[in-house]
PDB file of N, CA and C in Angstrom:
ATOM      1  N   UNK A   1       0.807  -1.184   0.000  1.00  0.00           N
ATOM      2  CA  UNK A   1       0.000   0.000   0.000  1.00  0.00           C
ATOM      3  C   UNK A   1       0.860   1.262   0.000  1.00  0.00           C
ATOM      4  N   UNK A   2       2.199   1.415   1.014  1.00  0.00           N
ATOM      5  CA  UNK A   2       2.721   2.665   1.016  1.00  0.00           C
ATOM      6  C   UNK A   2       3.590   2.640  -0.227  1.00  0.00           C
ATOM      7  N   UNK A   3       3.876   1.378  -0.867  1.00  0.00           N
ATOM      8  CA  UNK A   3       4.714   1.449  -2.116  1.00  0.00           C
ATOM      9  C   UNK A   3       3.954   1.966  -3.358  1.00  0.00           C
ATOM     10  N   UNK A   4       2.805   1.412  -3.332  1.00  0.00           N
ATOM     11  CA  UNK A   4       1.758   2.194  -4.368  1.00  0.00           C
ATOM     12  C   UNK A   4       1.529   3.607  -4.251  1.00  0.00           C
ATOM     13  N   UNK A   5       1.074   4.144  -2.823  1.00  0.00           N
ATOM     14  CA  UNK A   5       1.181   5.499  -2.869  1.00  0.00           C
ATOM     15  C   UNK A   5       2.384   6.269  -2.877  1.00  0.00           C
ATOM     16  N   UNK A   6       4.053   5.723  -2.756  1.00  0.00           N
ATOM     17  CA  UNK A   6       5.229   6.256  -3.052  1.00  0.00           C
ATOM     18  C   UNK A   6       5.020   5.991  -4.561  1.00  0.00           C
ATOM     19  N   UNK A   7       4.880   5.172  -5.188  1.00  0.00           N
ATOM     20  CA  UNK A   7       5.110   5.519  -6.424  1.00  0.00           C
ATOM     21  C   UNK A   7       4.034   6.404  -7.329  1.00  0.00           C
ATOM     22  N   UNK A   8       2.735   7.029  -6.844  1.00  0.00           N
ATOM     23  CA  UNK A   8       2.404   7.495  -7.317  1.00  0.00           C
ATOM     24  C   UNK A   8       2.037   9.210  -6.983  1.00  0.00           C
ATOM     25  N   UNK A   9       3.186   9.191  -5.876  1.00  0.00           N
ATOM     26  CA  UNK A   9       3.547  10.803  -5.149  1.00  0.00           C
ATOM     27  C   UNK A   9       5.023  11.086  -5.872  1.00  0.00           C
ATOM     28  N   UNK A  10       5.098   9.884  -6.466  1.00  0.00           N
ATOM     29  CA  UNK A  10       6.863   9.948  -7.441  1.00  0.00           C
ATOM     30  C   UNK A  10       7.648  10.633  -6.251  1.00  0.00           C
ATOM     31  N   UNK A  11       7.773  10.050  -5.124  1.00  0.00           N
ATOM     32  CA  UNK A  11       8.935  10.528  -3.733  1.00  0.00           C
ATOM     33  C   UNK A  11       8.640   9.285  -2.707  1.00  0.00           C
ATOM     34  N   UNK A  12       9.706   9.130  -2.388  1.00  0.00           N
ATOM     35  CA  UNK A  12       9.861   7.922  -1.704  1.00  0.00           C
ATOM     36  C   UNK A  12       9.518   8.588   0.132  1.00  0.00           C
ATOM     37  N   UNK A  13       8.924   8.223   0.514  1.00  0.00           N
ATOM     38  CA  UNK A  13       7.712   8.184   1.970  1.00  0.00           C
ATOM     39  C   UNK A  13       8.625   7.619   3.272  1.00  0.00           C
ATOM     40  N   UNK A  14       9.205   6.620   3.304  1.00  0.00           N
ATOM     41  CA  UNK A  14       9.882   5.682   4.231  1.00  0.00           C
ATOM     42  C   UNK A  14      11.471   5.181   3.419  1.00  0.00           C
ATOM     43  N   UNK A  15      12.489   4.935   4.494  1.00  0.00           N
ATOM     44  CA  UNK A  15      13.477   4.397   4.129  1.00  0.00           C
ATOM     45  C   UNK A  15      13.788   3.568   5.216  1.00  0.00           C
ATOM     46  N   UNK A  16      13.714   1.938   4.387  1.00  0.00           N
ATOM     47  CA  UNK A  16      13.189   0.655   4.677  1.00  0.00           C
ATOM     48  C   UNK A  16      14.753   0.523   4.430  1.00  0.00           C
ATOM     49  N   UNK A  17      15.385  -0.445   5.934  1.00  0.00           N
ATOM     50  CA  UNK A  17      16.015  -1.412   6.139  1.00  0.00           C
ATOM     51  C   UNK A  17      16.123  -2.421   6.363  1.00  0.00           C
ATOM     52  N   UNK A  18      16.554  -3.592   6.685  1.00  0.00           N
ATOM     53  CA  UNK A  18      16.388  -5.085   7.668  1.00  0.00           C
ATOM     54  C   UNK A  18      16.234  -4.316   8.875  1.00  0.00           C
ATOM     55  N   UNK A  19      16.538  -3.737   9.783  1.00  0.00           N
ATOM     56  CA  UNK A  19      16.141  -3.618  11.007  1.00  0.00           C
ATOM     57  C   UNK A  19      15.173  -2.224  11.162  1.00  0.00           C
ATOM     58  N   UNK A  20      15.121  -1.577  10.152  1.00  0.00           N
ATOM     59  CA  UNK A  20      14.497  -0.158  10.650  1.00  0.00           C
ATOM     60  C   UNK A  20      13.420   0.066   9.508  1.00  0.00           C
ATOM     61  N   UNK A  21      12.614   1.232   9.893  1.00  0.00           N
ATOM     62  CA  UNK A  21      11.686   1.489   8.755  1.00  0.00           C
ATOM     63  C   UNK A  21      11.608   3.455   9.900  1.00  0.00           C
ATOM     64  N   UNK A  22      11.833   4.288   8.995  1.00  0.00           N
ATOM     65  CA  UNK A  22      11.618   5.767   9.050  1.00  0.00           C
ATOM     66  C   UNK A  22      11.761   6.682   8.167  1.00  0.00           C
ATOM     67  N   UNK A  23      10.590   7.597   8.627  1.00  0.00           N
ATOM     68  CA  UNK A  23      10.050   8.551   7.422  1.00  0.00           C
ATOM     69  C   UNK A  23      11.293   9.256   6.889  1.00  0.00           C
ATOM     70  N   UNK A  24      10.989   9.463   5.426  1.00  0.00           N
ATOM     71  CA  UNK A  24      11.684  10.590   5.036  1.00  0.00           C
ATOM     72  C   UNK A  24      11.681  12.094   5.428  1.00  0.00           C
ATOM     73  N   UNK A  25      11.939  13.138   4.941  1.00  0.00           N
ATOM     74  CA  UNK A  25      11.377  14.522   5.342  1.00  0.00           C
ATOM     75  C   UNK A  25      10.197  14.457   4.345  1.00  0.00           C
ATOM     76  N   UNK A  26      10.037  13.857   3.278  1.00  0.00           N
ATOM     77  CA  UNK A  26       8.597  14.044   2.665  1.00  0.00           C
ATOM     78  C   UNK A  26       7.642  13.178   3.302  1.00  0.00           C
ATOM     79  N   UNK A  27       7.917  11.653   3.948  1.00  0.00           N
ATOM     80  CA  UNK A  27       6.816  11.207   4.575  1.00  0.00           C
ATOM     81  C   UNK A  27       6.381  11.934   5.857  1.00  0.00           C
ATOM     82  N   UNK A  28       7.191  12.569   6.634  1.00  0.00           N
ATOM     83  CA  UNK A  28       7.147  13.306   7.648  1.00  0.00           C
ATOM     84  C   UNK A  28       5.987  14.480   7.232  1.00  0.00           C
ATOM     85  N   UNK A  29       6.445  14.899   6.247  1.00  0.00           N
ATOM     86  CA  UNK A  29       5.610  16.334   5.801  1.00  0.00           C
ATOM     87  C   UNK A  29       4.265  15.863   5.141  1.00  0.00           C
ATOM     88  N   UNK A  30       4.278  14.450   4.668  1.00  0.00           N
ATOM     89  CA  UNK A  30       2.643  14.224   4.271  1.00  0.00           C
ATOM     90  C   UNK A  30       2.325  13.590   5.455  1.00  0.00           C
ATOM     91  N   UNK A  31       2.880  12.792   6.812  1.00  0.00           N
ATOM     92  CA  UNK A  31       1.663  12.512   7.675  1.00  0.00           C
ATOM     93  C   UNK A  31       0.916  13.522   8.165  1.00  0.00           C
ATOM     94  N   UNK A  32       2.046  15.318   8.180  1.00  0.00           N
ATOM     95  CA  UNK A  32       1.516  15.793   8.946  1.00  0.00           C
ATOM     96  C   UNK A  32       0.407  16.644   8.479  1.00  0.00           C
ATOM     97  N   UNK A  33       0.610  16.348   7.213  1.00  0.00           N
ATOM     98  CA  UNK A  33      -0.718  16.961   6.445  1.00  0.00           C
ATOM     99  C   UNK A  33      -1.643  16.188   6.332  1.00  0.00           C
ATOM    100  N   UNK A  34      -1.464  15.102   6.137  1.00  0.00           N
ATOM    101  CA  UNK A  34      -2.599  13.344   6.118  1.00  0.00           C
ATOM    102  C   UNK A  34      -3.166  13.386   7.630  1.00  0.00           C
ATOM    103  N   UNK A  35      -2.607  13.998   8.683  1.00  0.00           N
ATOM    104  CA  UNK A  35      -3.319  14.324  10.082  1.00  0.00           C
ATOM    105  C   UNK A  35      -4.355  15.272  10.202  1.00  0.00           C
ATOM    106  N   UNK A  36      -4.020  16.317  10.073  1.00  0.00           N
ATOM    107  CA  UNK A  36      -4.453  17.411   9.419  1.00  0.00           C
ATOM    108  C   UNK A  36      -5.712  17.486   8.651  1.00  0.00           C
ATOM    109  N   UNK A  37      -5.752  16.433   7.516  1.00  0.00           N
ATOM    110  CA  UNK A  37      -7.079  16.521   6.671  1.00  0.00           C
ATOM    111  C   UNK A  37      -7.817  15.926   7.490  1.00  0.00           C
ATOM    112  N   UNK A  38      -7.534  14.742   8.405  1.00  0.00           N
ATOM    113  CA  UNK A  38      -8.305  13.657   8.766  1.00  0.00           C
ATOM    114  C   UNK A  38      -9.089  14.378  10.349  1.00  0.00           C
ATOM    115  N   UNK A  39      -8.202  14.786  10.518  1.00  0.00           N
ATOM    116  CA  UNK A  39      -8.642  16.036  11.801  1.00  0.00           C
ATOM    117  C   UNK A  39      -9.722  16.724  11.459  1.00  0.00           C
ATOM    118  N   UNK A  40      -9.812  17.574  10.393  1.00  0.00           N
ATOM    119  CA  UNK A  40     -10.637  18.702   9.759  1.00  0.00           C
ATOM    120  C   UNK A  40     -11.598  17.876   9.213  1.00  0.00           C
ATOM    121  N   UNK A  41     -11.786  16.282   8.849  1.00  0.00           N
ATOM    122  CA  UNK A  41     -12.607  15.388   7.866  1.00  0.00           C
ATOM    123  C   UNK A  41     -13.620  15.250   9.361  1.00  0.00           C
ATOM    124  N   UNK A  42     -13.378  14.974  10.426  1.00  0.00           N
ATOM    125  CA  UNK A  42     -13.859  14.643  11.543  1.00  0.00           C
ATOM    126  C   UNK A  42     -14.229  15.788  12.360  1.00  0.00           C
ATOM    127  N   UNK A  43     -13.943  17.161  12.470  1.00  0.00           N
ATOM    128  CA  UNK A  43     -14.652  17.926  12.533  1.00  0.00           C
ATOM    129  C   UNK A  43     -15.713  18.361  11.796  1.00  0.00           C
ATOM    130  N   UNK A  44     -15.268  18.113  10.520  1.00  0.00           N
ATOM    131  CA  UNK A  44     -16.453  18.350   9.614  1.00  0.00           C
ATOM    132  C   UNK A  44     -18.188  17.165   9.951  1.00  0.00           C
ATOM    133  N   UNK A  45     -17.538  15.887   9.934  1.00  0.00           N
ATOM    134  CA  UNK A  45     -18.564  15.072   9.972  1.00  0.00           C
ATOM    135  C   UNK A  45     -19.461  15.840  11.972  1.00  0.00           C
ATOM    136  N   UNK A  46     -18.257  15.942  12.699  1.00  0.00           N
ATOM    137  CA  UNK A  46     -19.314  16.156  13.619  1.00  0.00           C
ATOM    138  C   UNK A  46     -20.271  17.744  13.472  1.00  0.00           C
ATOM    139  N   UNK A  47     -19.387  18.483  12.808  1.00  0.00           N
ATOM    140  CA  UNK A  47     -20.519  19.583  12.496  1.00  0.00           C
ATOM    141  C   UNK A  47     -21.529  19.556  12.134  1.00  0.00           C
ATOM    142  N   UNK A  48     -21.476  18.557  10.920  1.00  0.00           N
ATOM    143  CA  UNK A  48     -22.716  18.541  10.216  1.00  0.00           C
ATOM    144  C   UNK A  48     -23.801  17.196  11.159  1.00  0.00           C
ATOM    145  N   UNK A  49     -23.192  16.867  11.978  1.00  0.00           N
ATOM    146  CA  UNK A  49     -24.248  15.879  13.120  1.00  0.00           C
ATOM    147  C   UNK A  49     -24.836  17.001  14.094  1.00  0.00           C
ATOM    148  N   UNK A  50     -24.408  17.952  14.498  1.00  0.00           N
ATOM    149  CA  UNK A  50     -24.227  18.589  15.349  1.00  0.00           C
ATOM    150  C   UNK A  50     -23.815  18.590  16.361  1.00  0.00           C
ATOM    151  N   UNK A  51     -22.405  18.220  16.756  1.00  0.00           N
ATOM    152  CA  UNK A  51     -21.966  17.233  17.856  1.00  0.00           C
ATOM    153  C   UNK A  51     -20.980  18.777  18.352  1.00  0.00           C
ATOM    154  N   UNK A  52     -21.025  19.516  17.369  1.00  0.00           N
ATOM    155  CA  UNK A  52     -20.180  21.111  17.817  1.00  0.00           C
ATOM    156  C   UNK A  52     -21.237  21.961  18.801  1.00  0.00           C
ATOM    157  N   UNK A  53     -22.633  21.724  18.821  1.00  0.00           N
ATOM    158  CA  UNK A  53     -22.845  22.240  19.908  1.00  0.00           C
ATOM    159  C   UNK A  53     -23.028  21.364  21.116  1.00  0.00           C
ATOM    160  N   UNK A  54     -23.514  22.608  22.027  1.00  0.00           N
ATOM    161  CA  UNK A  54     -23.732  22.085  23.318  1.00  0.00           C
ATOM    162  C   UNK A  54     -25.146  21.992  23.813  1.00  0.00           C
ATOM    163  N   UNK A  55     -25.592  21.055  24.206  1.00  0.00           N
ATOM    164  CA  UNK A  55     -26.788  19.989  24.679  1.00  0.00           C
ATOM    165  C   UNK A  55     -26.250  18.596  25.679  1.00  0.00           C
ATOM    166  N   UNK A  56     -27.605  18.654  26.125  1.00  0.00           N
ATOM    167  CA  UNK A  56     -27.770  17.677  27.248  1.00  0.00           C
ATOM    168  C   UNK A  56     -28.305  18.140  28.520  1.00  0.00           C
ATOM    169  N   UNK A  57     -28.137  17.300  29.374  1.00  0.00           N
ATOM    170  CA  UNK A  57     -28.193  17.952  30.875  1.00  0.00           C
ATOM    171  C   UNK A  57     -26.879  18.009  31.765  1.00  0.00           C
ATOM    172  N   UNK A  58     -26.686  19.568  32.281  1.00  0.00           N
ATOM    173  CA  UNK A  58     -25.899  19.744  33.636  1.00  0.00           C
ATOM    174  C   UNK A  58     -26.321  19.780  34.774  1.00  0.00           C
ATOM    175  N   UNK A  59     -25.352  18.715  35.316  1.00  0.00           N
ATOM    176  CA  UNK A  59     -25.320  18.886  36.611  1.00  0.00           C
ATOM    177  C   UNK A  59     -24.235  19.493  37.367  1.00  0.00           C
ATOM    178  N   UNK A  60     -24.136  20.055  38.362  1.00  0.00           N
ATOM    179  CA  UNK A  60     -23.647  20.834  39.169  1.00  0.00           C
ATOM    180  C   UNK A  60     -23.752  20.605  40.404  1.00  0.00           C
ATOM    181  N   UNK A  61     -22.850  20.626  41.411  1.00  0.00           N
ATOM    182  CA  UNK A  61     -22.867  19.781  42.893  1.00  0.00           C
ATOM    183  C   UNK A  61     -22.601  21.572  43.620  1.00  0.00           C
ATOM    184  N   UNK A  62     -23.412  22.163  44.360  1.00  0.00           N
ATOM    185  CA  UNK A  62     -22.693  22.905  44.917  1.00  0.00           C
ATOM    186  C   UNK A  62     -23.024  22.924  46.362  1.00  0.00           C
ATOM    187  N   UNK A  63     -22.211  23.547  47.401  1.00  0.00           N
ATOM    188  CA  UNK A  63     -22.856  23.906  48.569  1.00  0.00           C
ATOM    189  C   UNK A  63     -24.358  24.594  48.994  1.00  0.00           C
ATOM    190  N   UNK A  64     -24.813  23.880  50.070  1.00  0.00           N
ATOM    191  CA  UNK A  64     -26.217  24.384  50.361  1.00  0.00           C
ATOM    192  C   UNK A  64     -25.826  25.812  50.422  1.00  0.00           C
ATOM    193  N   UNK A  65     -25.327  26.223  51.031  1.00  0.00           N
ATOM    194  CA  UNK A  65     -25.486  27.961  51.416  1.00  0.00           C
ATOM    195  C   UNK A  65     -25.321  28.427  49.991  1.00  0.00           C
ATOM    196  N   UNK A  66     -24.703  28.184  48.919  1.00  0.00           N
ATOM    197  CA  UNK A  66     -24.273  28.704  48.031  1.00  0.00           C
ATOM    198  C   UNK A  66     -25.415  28.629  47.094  1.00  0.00           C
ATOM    199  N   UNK A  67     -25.864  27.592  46.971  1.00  0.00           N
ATOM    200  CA  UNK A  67     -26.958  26.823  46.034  1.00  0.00           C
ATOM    201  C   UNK A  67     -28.335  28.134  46.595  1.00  0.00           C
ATOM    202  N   UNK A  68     -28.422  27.989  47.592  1.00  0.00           N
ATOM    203  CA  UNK A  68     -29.689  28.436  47.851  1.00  0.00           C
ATOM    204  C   UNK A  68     -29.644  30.309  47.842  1.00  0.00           C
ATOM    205  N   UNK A  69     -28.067  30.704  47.675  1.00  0.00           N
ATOM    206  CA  UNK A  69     -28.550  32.419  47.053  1.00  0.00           C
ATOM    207  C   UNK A  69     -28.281  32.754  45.889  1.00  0.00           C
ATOM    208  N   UNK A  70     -28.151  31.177  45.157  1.00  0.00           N
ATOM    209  CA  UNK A  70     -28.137  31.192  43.601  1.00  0.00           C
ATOM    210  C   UNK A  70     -29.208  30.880  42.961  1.00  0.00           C
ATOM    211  N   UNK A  71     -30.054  30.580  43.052  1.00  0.00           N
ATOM    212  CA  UNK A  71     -31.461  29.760  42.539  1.00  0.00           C
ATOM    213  C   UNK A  71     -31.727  29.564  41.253  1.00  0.00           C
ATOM    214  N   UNK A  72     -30.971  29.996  40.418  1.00  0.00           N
ATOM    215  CA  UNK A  72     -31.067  29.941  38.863  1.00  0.00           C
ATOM    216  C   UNK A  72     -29.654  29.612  37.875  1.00  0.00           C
ATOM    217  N   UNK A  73     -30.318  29.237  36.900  1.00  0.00           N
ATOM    218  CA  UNK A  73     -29.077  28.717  35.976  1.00  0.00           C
ATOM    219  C   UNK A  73     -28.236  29.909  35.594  1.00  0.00           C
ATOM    220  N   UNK A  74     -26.753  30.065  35.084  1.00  0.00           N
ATOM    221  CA  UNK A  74     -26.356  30.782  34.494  1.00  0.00           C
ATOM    222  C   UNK A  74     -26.801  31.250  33.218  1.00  0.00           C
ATOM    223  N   UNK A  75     -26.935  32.614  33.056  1.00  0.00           N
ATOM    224  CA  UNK A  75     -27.144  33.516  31.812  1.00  0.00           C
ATOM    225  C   UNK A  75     -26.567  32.574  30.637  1.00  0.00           C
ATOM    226  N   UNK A  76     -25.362  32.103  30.547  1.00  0.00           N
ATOM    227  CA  UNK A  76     -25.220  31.669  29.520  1.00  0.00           C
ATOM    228  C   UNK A  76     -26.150  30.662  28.904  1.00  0.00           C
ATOM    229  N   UNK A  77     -26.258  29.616  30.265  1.00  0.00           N
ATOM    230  CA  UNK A  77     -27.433  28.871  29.940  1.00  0.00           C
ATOM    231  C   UNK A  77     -29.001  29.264  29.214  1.00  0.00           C
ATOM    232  N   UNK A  78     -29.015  30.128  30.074  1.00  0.00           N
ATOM    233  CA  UNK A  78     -30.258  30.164  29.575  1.00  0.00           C
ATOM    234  C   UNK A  78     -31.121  30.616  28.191  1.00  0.00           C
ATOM    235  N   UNK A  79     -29.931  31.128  27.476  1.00  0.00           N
ATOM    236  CA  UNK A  79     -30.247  31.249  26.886  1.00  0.00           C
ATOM    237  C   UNK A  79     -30.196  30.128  25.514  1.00  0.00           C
ATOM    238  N   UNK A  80     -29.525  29.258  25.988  1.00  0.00           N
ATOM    239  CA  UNK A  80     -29.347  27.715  25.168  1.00  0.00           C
ATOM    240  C   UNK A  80     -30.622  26.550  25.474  1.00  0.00           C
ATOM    241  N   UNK A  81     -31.668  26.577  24.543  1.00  0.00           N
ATOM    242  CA  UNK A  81     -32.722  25.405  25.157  1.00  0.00           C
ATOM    243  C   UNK A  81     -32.074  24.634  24.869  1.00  0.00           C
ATOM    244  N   UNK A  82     -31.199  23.852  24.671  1.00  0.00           N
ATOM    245  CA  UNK A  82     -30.450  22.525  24.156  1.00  0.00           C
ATOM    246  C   UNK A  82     -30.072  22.177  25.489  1.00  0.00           C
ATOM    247  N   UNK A  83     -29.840  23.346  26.659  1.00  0.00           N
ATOM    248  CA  UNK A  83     -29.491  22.360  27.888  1.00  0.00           C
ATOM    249  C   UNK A  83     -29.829  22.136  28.459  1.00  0.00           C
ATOM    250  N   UNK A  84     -30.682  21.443  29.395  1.00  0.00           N
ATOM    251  CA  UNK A  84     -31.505  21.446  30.363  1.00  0.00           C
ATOM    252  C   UNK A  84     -30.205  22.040  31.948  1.00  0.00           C
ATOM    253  N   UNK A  85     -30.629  22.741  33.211  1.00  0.00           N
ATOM    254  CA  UNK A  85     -30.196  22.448  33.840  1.00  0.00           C
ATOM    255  C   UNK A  85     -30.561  22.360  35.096  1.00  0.00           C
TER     256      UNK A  85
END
């Protein structure tokens, strides 16, 4: 597989010994771009799921004294129906 895609990037990817196998400076420079797409391919898919926002339910543990002269969710919240809290 990496010999097919070295020969058809016409640049050799890995330099293969009996005991060793490591990237060239060009395989180096396409994983880190082959990371890169696959990163951005997977942000993309969760965008379009909507997995970039925020939903669900929070919970929050706080002290009684504290809890009880807070009585309401944060502003930010509230204005998000996606969260319950």
């Amino acid at each position: 597989m990496v010999a097919d895609l070295e020969a058809r990037l016409g640049v050799k990817l890995l330099l293969r010994t009996t005991r060793h196998v490591t990237p060239t400076d060009a395989g180096r420079v396409f994983l880190e771009r082959a990371r890169q797409i696959l990163g951005d391919l997977d942000d993309a898919e969760n965008a379009a799921r909507g997995a970039d926002s925020l939903r669900g339910t929070l919970r929050v543990a706080l002290s009684g004294a504290f809890g009880n002269s807070r009585n309401h969710p944060p502003a930010c919240l509230a204005s998000r129906r996606s969260i319950r809290s």
